[in-house]
N, C-alpha and C. Protein backbone atom coordinates (compact mmCIF):
# COMPACT_ATOMS: atom_id res chain seq x y z
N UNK A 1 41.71 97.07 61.47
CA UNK A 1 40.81 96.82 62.58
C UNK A 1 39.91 95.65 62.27
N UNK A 2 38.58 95.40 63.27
CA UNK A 2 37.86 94.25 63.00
C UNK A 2 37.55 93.80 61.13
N UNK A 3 37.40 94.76 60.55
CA UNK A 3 36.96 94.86 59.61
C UNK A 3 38.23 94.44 58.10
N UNK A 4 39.40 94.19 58.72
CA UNK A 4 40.40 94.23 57.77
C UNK A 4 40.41 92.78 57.27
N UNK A 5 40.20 91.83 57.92
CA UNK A 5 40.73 90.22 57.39
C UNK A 5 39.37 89.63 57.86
N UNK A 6 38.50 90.10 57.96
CA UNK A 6 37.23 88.98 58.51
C UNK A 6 36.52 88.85 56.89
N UNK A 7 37.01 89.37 55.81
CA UNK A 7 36.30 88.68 54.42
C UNK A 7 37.27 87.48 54.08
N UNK A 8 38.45 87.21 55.18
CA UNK A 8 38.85 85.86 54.41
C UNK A 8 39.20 85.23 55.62
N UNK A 9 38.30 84.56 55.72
CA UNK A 9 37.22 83.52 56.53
C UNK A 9 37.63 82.19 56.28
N UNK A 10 38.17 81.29 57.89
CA UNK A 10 38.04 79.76 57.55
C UNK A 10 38.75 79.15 58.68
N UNK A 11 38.46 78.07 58.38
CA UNK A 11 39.04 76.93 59.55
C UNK A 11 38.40 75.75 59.71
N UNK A 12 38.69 74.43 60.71
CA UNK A 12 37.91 73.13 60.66
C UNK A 12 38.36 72.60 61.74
N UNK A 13 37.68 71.36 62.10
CA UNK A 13 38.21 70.35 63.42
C UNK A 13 37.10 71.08 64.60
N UNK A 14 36.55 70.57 65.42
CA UNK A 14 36.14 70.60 66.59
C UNK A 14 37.45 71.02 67.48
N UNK A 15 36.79 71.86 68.47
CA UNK A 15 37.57 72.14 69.78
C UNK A 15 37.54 71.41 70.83
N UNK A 16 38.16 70.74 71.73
CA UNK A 16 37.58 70.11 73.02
C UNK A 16 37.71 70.90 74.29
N UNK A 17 37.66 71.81 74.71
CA UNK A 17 37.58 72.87 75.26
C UNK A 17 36.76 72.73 76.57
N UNK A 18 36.04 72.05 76.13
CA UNK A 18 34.59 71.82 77.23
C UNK A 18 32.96 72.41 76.68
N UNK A 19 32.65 72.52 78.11
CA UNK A 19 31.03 73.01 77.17
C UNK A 19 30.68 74.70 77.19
N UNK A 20 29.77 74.62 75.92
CA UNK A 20 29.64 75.44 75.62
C UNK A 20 27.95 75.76 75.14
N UNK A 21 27.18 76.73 75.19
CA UNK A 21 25.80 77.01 74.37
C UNK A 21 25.52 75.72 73.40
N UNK A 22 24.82 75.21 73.15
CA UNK A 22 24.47 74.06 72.01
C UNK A 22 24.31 75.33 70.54
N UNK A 23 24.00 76.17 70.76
CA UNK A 23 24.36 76.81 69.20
C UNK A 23 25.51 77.08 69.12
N UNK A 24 26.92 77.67 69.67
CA UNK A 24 27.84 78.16 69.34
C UNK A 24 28.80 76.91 68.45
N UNK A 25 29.86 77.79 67.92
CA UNK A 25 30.66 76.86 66.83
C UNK A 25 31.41 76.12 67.81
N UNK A 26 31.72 75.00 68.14
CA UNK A 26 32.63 74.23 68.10
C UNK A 26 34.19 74.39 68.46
N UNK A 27 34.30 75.77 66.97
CA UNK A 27 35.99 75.96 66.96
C UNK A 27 35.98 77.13 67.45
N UNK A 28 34.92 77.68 68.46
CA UNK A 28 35.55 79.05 69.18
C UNK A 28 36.03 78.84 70.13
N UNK A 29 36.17 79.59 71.01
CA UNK A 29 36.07 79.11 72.99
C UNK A 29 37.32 80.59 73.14
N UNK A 30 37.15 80.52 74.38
CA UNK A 30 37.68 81.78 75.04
C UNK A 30 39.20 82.01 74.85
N UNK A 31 40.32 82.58 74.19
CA UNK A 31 41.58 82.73 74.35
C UNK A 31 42.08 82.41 75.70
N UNK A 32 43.43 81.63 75.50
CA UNK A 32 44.19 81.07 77.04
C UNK A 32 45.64 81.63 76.90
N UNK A 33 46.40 82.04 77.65
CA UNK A 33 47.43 82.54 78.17
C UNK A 33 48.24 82.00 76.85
N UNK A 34 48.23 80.86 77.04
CA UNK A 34 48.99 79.71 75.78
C UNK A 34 48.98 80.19 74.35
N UNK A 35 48.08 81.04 74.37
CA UNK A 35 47.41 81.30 72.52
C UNK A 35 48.20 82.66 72.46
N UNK A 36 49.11 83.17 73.05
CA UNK A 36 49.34 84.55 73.19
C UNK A 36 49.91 84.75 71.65
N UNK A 37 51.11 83.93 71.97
CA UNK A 37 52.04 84.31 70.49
C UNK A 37 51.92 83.76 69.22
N UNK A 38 50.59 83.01 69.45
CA UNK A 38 50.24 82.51 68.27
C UNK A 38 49.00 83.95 67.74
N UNK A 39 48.03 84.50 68.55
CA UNK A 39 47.86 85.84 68.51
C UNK A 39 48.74 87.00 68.12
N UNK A 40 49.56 87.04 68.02
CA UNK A 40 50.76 87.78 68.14
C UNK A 40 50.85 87.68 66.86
N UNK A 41 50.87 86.26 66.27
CA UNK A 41 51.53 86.19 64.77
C UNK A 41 50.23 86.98 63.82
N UNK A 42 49.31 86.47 64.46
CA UNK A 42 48.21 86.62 63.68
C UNK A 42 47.77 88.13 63.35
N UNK A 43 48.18 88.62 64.46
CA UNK A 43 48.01 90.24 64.01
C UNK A 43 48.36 91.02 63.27
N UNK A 44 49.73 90.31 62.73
CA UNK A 44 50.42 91.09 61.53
C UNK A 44 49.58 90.92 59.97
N UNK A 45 48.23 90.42 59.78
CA UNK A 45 47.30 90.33 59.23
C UNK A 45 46.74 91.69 58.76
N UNK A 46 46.55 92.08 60.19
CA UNK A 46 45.85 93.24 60.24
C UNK A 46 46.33 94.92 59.15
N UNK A 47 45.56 95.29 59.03
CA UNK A 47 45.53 97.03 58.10
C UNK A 47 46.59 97.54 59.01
N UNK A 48 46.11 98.26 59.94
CA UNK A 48 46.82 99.01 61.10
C UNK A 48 46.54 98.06 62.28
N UNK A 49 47.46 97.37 63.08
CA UNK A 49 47.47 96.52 63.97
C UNK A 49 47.75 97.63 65.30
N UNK A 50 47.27 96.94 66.69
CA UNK A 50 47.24 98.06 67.78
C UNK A 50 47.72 96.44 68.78
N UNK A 51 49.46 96.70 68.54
CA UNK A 51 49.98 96.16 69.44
C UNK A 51 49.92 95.89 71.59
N UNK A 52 49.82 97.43 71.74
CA UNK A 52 49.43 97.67 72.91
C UNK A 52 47.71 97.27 73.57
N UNK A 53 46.71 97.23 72.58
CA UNK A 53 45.91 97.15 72.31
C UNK A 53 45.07 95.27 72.47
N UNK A 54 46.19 94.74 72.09
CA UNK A 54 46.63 93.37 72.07
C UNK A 54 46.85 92.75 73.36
N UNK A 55 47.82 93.35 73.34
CA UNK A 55 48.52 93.20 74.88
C UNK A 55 47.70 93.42 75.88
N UNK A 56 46.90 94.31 76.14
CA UNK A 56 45.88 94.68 76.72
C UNK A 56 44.80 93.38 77.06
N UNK A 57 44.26 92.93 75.65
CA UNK A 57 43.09 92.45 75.63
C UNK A 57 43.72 90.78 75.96
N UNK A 58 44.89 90.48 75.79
CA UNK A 58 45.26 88.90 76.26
C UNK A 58 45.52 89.18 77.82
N UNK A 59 45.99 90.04 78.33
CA UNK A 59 46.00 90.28 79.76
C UNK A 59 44.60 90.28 80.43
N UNK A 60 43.55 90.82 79.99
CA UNK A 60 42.46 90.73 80.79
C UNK A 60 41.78 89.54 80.39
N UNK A 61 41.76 88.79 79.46
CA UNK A 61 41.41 87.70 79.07
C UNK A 61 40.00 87.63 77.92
N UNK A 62 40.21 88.78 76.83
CA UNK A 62 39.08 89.06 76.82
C UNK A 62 38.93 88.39 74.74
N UNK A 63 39.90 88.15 74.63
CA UNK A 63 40.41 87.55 73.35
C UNK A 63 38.95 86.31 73.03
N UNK A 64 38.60 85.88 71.99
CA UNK A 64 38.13 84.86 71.73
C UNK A 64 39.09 84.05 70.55
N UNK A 65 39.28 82.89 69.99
CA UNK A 65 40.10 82.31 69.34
C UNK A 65 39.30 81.20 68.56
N UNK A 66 39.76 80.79 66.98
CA UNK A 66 39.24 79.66 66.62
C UNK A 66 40.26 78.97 66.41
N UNK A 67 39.91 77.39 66.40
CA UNK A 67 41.00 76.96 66.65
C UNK A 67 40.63 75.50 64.96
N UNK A 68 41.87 75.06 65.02
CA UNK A 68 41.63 73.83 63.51
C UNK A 68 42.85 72.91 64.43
N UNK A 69 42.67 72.13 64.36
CA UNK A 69 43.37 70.46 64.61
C UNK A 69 44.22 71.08 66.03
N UNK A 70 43.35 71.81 67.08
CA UNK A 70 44.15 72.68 68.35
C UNK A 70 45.13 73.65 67.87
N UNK A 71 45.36 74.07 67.07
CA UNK A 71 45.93 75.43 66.49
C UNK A 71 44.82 76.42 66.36
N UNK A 72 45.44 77.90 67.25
CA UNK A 72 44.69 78.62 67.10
C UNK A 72 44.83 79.53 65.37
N UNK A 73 43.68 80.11 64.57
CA UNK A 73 43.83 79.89 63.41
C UNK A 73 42.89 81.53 63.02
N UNK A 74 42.60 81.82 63.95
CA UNK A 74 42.06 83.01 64.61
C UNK A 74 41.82 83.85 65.61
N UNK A 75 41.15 84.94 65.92
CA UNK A 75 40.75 85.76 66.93
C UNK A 75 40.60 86.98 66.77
N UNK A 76 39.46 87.22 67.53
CA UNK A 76 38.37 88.47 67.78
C UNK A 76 39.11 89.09 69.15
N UNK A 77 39.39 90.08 69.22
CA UNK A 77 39.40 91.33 70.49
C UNK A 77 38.29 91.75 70.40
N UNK A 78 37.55 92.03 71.61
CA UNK A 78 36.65 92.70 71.93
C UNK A 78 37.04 93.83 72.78
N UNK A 79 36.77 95.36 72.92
CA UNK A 79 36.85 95.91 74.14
C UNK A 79 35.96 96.63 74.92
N UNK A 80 35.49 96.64 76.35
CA UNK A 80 34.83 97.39 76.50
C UNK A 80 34.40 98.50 76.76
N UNK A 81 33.65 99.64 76.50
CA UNK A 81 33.68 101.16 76.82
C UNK A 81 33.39 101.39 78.04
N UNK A 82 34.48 102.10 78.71
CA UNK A 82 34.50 102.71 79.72
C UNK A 82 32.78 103.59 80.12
N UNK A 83 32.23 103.41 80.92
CA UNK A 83 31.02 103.13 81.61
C UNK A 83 30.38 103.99 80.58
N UNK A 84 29.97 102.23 79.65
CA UNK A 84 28.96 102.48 78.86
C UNK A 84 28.56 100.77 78.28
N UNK A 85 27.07 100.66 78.02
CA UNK A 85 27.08 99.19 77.53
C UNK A 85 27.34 98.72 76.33
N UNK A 86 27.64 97.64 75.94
CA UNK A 86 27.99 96.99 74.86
C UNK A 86 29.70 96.83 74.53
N UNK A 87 30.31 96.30 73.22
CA UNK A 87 31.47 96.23 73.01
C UNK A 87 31.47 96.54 71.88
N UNK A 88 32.88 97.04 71.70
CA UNK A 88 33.57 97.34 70.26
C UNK A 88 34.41 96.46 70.00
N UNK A 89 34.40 95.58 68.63
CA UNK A 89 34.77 94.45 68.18
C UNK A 89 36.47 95.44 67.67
N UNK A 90 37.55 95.52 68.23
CA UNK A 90 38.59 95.78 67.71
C UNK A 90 39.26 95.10 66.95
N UNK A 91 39.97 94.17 67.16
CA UNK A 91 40.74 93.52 66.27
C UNK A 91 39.96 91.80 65.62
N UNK A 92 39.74 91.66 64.04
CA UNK A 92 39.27 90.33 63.87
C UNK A 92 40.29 90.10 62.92
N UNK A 93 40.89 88.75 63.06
CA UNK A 93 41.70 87.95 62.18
C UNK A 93 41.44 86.21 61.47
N UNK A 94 41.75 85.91 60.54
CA UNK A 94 41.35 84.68 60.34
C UNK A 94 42.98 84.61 59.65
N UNK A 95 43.74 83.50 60.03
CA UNK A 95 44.54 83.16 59.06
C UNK A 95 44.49 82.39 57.41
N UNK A 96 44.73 83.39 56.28
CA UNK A 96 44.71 83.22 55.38
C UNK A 96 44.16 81.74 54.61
N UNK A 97 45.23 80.90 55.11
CA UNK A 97 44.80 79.64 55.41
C UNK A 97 43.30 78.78 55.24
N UNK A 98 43.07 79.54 56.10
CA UNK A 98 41.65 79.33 56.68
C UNK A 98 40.60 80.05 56.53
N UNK A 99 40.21 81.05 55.61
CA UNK A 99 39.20 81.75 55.44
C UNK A 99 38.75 81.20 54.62
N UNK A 100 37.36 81.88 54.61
CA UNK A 100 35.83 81.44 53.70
C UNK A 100 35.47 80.05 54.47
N UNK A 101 35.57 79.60 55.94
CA UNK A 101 35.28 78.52 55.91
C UNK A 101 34.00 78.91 57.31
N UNK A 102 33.52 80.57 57.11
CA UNK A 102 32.78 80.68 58.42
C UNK A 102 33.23 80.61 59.75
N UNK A 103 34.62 81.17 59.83
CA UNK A 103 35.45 81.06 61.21
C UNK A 103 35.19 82.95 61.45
N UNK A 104 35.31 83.91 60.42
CA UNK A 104 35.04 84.73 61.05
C UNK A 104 33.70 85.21 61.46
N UNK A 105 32.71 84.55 61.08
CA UNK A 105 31.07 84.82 61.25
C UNK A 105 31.11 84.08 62.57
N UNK A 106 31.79 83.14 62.49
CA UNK A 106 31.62 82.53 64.33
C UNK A 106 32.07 82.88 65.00
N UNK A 107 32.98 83.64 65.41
CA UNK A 107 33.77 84.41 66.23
C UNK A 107 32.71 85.52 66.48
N UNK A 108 32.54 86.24 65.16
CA UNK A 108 31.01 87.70 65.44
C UNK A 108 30.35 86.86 66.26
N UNK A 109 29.89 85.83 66.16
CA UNK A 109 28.64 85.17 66.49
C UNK A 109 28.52 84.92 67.87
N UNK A 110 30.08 84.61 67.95
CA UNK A 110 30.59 84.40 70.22
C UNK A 110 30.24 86.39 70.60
N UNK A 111 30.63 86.89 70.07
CA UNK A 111 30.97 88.39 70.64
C UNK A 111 29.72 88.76 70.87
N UNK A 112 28.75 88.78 69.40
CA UNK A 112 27.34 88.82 69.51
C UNK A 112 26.48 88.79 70.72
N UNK A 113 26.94 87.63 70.89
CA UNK A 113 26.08 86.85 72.02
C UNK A 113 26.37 87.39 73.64
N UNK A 114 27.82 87.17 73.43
CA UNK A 114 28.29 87.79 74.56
C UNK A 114 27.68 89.17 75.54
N UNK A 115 27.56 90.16 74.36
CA UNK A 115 27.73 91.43 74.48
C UNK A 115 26.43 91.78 75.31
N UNK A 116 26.41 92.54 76.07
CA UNK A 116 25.18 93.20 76.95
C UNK A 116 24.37 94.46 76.31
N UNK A 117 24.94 94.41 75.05
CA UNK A 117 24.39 95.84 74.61
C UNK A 117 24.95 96.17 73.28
N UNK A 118 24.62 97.17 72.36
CA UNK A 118 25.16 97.54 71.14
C UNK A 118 26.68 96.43 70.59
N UNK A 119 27.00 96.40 69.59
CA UNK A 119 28.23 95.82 69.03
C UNK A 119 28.35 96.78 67.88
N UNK A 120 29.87 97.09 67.70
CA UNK A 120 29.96 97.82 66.96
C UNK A 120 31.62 97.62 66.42
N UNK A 121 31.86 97.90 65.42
CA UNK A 121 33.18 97.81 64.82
C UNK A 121 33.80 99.11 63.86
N UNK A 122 35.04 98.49 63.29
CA UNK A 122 35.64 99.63 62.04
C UNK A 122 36.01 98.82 61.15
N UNK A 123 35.68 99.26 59.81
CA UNK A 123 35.81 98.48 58.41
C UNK A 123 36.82 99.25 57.53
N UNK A 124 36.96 99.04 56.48
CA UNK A 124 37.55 99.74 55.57
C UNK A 124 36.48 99.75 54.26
N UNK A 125 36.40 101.01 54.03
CA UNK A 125 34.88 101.03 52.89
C UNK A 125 35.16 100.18 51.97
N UNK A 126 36.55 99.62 51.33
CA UNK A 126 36.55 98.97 50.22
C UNK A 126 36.56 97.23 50.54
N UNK A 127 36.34 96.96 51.81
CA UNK A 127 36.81 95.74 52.02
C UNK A 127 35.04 94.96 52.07
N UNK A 128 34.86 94.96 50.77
CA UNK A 128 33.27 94.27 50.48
C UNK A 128 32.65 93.32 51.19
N UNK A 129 33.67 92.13 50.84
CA UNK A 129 33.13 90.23 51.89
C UNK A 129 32.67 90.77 52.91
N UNK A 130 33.82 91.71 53.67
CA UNK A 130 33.91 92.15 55.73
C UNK A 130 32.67 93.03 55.42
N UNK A 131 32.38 93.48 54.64
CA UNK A 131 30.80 94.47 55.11
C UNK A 131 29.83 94.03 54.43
N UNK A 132 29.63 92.90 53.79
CA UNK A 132 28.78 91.89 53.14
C UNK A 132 28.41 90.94 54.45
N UNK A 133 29.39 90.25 54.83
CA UNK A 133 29.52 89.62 56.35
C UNK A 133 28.86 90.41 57.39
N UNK A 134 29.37 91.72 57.86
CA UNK A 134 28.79 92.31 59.03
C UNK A 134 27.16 92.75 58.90
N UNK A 135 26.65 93.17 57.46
CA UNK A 135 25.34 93.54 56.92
C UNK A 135 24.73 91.85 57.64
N UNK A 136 25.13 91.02 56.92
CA UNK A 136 24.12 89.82 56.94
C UNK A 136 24.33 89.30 58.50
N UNK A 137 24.85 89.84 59.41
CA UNK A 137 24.59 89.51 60.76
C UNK A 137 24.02 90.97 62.00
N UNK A 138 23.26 91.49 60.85
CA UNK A 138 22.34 92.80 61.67
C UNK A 138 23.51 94.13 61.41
N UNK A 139 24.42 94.12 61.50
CA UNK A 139 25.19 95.48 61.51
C UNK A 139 24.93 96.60 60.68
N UNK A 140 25.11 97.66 61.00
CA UNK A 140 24.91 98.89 60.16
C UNK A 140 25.67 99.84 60.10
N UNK A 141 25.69 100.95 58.51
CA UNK A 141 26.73 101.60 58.98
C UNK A 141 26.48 102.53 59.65
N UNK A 142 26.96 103.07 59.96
CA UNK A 142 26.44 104.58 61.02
C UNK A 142 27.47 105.76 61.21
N UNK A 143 28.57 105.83 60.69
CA UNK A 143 29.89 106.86 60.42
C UNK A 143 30.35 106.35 59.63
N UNK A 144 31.25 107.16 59.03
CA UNK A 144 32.14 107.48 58.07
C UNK A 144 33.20 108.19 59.18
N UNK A 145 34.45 107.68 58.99
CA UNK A 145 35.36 107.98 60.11
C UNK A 145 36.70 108.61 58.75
N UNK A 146 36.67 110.00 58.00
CA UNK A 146 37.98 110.31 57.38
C UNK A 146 39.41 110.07 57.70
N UNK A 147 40.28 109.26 57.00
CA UNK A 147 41.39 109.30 57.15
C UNK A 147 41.66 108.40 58.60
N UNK A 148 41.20 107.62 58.93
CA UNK A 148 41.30 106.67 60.07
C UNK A 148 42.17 105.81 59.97
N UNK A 149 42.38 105.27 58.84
CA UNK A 149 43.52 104.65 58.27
C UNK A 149 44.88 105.22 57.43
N UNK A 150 45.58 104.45 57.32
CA UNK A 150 46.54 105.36 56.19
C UNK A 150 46.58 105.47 55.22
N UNK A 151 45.68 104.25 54.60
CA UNK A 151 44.99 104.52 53.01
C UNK A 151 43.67 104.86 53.12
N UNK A 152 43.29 105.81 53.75
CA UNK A 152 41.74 106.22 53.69
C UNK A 152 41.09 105.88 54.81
N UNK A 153 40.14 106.13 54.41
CA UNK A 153 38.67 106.60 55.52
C UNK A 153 38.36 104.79 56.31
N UNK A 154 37.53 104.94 56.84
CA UNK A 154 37.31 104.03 57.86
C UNK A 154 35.22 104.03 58.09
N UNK A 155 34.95 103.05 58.00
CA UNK A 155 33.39 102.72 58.33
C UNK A 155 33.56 102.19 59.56
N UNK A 156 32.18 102.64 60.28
CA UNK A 156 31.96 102.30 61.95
C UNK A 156 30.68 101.74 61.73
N UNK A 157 30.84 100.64 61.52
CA UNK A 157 28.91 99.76 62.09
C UNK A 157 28.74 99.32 63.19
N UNK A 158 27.62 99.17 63.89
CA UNK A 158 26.79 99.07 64.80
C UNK A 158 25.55 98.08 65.02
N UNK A 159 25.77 97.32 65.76
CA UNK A 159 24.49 96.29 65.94
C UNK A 159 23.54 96.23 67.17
N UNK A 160 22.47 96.67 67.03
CA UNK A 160 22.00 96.60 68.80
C UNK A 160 21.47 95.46 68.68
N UNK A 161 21.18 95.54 70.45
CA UNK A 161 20.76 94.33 70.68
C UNK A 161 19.11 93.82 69.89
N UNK A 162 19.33 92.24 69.89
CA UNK A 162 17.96 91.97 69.43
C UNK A 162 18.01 92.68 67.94
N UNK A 163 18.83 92.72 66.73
CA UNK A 163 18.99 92.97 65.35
C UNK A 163 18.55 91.89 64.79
């Protein structure tokens, strides 16, 4: 889940995308129809990947993507809870490639912003960088989720708004 590949972090190049917030990164901008199967590749990254889940979130358009020399090189799923505020950060990926270069802190950083309310994700307790990363951008833990995974338990952090 969000929490599986966002400790290996990276990417470079400006996006030309159009405009955007004067704080946001550069190499984010919204997933496009086009980025599907390059998403696609990227998911096989993931701990437990949620194919349908995927599929889902490029159909409604809700994907964010980083991109290096117009290759997408990442992406964040977000989804939202059925009538309730805020989002749950589901799926985060950085291609190998490209981590440690602050591509997955910018991606949090689009969702962040985005979000109308709470943000919240799933980690894997042993995956340090990804909950070193989510700590130093307000998150907290707040469950312990047993056996969520297939090698073990699962952490659920939480960020409200204004952290």
């Amino acid at each position: 889940m969000a929490g599986d590949d966002a400790d290996r972090d990276s990417g470079s190049g400006p996006d030309d995308s159009g405009s955007r917030p004067d704080d946001s990164d550069p190499r984010v901008r919204p997933g496009r129809p086009g980025d599907a199967d390059r998403i696609r590749e990227l998911q096989s990254h993931l701990r437990q990947p949620s194919p349908d889940l995927l599929e889902y979130g490029l159909a409604v358009g809700a994907a964010r993507v980083s991109v290096a020399d117009g290759r997408v090189v990442g992406y964040l799923l977000p989804v939202d809870g059925p009538n309730r505020r805020g989002v749950h950060l589901a799926e985060l990926v950085v291609a190998p490639a490209f981590r440690r270069e602050g591509r997955g802190r910018a991606l949090l950083r689009a969702a962040i912003a985005d979000a109308d309310g709470p943000v919240t994700l799933q980690a894997h307790p042993d995956n340090d960088a990804a909950l070193a990363l989510y700590e130093s951008l307000g998150f907290e833990v707040v469950e312990r989720r047993p056996d969520a995974y297939a090698d073990g338990d699962a952490l659920v952090l939480r960020r409200d708004p204004d952290a």
